[in-house]
Protein backbone atom coordinates (compact mmCIF):
# COMPACT_ATOMS: atom_id res chain seq x y z
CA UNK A 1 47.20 67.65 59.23
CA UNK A 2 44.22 65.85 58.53
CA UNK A 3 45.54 62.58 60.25
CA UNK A 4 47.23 63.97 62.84
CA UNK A 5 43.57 65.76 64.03
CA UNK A 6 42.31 62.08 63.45
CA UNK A 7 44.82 60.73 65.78
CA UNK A 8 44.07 63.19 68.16
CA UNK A 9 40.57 62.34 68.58
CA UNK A 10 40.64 58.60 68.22
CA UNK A 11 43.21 59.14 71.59
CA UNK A 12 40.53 61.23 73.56
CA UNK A 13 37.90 58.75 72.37
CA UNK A 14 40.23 56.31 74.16
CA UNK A 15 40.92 58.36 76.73
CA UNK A 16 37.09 59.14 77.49
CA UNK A 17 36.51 54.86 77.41
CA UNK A 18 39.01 54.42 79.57
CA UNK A 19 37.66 56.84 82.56
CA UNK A 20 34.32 55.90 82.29
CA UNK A 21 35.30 52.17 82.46
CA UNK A 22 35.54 51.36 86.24
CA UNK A 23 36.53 47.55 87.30
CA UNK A 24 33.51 45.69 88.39
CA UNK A 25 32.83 44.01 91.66
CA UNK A 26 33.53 40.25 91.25
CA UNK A 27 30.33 38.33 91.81
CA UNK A 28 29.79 37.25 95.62
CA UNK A 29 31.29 40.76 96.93
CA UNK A 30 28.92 42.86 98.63
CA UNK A 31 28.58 46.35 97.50
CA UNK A 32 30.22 49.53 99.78
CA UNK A 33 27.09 50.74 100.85
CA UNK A 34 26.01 47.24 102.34
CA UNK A 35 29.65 46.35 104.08
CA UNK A 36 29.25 49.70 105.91
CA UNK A 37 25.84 48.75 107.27
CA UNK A 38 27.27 45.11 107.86
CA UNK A 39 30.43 46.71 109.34
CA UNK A 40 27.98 49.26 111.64
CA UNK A 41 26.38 46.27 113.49
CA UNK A 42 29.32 44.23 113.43
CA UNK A 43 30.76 46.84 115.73
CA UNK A 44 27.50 47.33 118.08
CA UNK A 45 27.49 43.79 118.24
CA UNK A 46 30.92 43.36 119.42
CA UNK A 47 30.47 46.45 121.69
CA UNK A 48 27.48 44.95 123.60
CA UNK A 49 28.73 41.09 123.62
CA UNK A 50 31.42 42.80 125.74
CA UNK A 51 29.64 44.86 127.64
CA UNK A 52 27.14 41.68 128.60
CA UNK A 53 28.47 39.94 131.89
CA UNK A 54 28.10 36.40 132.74
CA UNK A 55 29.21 33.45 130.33
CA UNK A 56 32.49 32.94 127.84
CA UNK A 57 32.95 36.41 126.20
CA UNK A 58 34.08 34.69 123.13
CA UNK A 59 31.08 32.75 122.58
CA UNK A 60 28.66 35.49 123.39
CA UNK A 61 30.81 37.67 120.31
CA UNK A 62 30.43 34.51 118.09
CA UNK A 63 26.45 34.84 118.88
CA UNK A 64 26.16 38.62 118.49
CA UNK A 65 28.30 38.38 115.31
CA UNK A 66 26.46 35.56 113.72
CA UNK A 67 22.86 37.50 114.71
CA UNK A 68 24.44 40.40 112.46
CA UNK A 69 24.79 38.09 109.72
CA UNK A 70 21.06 36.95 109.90
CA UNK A 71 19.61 40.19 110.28
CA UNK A 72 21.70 41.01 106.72
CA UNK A 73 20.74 37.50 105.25
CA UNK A 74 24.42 36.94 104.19
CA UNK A 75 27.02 34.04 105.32
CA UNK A 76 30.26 34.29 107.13
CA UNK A 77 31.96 33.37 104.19
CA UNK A 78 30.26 36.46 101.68
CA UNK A 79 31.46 38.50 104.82
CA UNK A 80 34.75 37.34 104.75
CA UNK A 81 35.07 37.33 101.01
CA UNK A 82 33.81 40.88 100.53
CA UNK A 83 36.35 41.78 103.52
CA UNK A 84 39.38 40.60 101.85
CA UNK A 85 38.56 42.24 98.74
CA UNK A 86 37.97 45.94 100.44
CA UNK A 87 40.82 44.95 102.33
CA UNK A 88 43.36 44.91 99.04
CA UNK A 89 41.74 47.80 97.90
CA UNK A 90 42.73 49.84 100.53
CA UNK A 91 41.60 52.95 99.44
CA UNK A 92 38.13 51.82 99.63
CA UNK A 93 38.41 49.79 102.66
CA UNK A 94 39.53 53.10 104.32
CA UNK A 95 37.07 55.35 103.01
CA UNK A 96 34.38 52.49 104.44
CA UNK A 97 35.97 51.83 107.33
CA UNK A 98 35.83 55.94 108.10
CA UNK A 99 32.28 56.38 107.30
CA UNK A 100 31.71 52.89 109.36
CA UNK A 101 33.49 54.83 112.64
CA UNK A 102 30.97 58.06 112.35
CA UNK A 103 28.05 55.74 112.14
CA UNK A 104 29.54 53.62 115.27
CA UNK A 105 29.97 56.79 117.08
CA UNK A 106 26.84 58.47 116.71
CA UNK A 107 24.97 54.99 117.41
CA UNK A 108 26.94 53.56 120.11
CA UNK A 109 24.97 55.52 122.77
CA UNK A 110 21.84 54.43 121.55
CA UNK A 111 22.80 50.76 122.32
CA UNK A 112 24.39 51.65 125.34
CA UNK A 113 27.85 50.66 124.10
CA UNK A 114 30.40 53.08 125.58
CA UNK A 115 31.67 55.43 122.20
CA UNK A 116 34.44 56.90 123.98
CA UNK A 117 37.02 54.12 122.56
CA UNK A 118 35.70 55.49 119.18
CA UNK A 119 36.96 59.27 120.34
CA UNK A 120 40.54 60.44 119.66
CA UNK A 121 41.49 61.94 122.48
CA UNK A 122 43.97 64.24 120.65
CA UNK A 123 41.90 64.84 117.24
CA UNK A 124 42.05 68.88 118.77
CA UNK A 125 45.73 68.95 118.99
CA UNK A 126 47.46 70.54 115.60
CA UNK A 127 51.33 70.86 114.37
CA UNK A 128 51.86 73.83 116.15
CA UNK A 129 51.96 74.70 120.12
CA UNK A 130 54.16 73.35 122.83
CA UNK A 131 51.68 69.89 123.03
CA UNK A 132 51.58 69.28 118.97
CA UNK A 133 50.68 66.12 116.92
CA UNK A 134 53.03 65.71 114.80
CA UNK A 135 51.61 62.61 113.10
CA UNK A 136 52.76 62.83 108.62
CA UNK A 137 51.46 59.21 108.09
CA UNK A 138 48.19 57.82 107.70
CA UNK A 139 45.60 57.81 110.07
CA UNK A 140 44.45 54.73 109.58
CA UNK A 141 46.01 51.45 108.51
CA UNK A 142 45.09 47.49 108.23
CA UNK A 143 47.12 44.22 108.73
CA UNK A 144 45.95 40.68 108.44
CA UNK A 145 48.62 38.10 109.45
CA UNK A 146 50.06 36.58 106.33
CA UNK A 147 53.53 37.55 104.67
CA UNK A 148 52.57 39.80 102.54
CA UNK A 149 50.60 42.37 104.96
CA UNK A 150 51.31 41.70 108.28
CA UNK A 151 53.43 44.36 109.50
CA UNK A 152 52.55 48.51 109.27
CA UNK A 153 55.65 50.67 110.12
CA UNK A 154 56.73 54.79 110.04
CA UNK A 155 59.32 57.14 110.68
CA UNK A 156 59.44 60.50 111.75
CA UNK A 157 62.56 62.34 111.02
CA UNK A 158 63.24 65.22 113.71
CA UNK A 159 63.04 69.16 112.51
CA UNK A 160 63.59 73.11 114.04
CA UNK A 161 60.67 72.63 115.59
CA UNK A 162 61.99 69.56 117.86
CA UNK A 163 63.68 70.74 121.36
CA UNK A 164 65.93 68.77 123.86
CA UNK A 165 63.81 67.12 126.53
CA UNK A 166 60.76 66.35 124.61
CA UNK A 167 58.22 63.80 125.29
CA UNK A 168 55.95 61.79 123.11
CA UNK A 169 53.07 59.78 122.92
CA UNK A 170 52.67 57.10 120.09
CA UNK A 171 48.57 56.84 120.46
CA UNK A 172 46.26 54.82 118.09
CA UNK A 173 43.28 52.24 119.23
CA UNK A 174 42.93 49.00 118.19
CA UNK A 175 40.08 46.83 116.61
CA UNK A 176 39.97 43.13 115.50
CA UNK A 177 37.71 41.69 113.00
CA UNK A 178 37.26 37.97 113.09
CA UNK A 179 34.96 35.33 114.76
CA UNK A 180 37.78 33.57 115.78
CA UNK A 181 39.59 33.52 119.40
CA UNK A 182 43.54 34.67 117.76
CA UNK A 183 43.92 38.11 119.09
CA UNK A 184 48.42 38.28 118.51
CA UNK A 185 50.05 41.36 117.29
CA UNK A 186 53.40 43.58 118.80
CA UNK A 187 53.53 47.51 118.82
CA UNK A 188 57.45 48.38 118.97
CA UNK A 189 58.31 51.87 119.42
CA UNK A 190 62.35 53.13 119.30
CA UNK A 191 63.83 56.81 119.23
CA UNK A 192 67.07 57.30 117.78
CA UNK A 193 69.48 60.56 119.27
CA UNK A 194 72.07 62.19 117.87
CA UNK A 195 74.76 60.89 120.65
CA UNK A 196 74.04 57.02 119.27
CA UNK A 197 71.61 56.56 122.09
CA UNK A 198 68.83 54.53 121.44
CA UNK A 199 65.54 53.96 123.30
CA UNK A 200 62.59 51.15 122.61
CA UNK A 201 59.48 49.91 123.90
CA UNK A 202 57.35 46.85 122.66
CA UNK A 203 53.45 46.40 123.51
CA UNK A 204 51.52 43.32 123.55
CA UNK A 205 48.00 44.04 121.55
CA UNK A 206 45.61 41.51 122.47
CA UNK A 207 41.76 43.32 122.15
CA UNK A 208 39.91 46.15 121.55
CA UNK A 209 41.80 49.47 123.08
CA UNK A 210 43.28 52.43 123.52
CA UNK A 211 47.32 52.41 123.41
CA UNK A 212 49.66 55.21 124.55
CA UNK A 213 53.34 54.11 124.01
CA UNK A 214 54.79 57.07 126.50
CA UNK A 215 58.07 57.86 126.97
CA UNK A 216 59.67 60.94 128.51
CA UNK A 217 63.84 61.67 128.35
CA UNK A 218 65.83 61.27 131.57
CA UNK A 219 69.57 62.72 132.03
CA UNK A 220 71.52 62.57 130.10
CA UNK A 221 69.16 62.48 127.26
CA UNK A 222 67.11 65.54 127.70
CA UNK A 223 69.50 67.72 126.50
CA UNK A 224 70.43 65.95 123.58
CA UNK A 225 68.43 66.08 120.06
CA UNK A 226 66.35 63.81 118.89
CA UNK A 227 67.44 62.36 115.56
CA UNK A 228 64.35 59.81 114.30
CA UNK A 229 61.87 57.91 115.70
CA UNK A 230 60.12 54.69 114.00
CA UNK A 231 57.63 52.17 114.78
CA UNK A 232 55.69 48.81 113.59
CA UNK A 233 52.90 46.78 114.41
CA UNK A 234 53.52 43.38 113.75
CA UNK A 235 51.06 39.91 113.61
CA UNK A 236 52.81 37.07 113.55
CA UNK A 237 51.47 34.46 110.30
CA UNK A 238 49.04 31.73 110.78
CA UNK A 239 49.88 28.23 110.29
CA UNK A 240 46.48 27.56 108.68
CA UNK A 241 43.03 28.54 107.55
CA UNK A 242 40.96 26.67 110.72
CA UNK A 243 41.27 30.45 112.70
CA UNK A 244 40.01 31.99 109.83
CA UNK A 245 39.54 35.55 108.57
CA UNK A 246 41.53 38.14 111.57
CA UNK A 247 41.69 41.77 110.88
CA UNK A 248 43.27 44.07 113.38
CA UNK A 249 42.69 47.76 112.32
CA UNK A 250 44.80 50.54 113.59
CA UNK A 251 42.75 53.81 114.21
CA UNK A 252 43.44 57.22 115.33
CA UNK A 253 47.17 56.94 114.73
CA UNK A 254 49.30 59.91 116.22
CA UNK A 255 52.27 61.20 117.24
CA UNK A 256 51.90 63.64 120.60
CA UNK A 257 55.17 65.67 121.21
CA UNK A 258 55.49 67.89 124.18
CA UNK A 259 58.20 70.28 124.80
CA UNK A 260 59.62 70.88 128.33
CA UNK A 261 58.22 73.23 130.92
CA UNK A 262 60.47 76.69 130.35
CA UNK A 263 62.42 77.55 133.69
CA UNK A 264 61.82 80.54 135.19
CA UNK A 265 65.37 82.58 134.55
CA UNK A 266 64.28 85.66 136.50
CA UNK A 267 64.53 83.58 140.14
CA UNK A 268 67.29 84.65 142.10
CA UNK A 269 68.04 81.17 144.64
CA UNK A 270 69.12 83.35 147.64
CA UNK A 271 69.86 81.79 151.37
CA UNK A 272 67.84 81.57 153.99
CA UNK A 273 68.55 84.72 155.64
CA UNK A 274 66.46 87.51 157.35
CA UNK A 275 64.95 90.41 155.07
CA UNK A 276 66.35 92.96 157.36
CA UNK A 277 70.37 93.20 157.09
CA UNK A 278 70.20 95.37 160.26
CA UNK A 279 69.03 94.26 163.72
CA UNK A 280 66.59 97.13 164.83
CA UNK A 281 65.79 95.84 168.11
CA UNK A 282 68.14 96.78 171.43
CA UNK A 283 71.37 95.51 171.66
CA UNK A 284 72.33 93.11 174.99
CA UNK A 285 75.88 92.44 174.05
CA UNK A 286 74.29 88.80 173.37
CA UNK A 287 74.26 87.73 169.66
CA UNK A 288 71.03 86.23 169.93
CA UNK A 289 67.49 86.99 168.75
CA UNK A 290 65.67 88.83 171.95
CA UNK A 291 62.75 87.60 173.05
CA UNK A 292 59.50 89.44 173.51
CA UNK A 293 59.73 89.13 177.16
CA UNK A 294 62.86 90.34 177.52
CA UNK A 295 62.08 93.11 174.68
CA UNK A 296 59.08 94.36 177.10
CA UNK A 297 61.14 94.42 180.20
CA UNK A 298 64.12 96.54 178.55
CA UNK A 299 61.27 99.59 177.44
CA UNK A 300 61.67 102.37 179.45
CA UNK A 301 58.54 102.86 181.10
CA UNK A 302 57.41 105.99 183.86
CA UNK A 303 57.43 104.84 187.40
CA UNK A 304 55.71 107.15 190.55
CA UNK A 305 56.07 106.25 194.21
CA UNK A 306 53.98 107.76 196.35
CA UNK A 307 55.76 108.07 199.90
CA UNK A 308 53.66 109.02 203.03
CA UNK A 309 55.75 110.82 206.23
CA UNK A 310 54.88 109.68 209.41
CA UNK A 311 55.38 111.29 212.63
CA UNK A 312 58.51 110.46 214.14
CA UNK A 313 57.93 108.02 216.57
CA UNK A 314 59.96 108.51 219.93
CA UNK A 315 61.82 105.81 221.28
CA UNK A 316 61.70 104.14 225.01
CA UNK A 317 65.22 106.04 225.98
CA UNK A 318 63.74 109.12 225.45
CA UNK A 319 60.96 108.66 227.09
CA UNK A 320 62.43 107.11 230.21
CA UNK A 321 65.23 110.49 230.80
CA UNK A 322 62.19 112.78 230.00
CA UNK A 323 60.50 111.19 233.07
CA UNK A 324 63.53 111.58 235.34
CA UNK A 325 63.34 115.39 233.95
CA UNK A 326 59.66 115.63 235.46
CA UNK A 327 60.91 113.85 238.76
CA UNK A 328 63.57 116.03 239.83
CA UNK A 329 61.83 119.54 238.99
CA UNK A 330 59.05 118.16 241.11
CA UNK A 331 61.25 117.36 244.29
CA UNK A 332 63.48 120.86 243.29
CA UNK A 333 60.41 122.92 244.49
């Protein structure tokens, strides 16, 4: 008993050691609290070397950057250095590189560098609703191009909650981190449906952006289920060191699905016909609408004519045999 209790506690003796041992930061690597400051300004400083006019845009970044470096009193290479190592610690680069886009944000306007490129347009959006973002995979991700990490991918298997006739959006934004001028990577984007059909879309990524990858079904397609969709961002490998260090950082990755407007079932399509089925004005004999003229003339209305008698007016044959009347009874007496 007694060496089994001995056992025991010489384990959670090692056990204790072993969590309060953390790997040290190799010698030459700046600490996390210094890259985010570094990685603040490096930001700001891209941000206003593009928003500066006049000049080669590279060159002003290469001045901005290389101002950042003074103002820190480290080298490019320290920079670099410290970079890579986050970088394969990617837990740590993430965590950084989240604190690092806060910071950005709430400084940009300061500086007059435009935040909105910082700004997920659908951070409000959840699972649920007819417009839902369905994004399971991380948020954010890194590639450098070499062999060994120069491609992020996903899937997203459909569920229930998919519907015939969706539409998506594959968002993220994109930000490079090197001095140098190589700005190379491919977004491909394919949906898989149940009838075998398959649909794809590629994207050049060449700076600092916003990318929506949209696609919408046409017939025959929306009304058949979805089955998978999957994606990648690619960078193709360098040939060699002289372009040195090149980060491109994928931000504010999600997946927008929208279902199709409902139809209204209640609608009755009926022709073009009049409201009335029976004619309620006069009937002419004439199948043909009436006019209002016509309609006006056809009411009865009251009509008075006033006649005036005149005396009857004799005529020159009367009045000639009534002379010849007078002329005879004259010469008679």
């Amino acid at each position: 008993m007694r060496s089994n209790a001995f056992c025991f506690l010489c384990l959670l003796q090692v056990c204790f050691f072993l969590m309060g041992c953390k790997p040290k930061r190799p010698k030459g690597i700046l600490s996390e609290s210094k890259m985010e400051k570094i990685m603040v300004d490096y930001h700001l400083a891209q941000g206003m070397a593009d928003a500066t006019e006049g000049g080669d845009m590279e060159t002003r970044r290469y001045k901005y950057i290389q101002a950042v470096f003074k103002k820190h009193h480290i080298t490019e290479a320290e920079f670099d250095s410290s970079l890579v190592y986050y970088f394969e610690n990617s837990e740590k680069f993430l965590e950084i590189y989240k604190n690092v886009s806060m910071t950005v944000q709430a400084q940009a306007g300061k500086f007059g560098v435009d935040a909105r490129a910082t700004q997920n347009r659908y951070s409000h959006l959840t699972d649920q609703g007819d417009t839902a973002n369905i994004w399971t995979d991380l948020s954010n991700a890194c590639i450098i191009p070499n062999k060994l990490q120069n491609l992020y991918q996903f899937i997203l298997f459909a569920d229930s909650t998919y519907q015939p006739g969706d539409a998506f959006i594959w968002h993220f934004h994109t930000q490079y981190i090197t001095q140098s001028m190589y700005r190379e990577a491919y977004a491909v984007f394919t949906l898989q449906y149940e009838n075998d059909s398959t649909v794809s879309f590629m994207q050049h990524i060449r700076g600092n952006s916003d990318f929506d990858i949209k696609y919408t079904p046409s017939p025959p397609l929306d009304t058949v289920m979805l089955q998978h969709m999957n994606g990648f961002v690619y960078m193709p490998t360098l040939q060699n060191d002289e372009k040195g260090l090149v980060v491109l950082l994928l931000q504010d990755l999600s997946m927008i699905r929208m279902h199709p407007e409902k139809k209204d079932t209640t609608a009755v399509n009926l022709p073009m016909t009049d409201s009335l089925k029976i004619d309620t004005l006069p009937s002419t004999g004439v199948e043909r609408r009436i006019s209002p003229l016509e309609l006006r003339e056809m009411q009865t209305h009251d009509k008075k004519i006033n006649v005036t008698k005149d005396k009857p007016m004799r005529n020159n044959n009367a009045r000639r045999n009534q002379g010849k009347r007078n002329i005879r009874r004259r010469y008679q007496l």
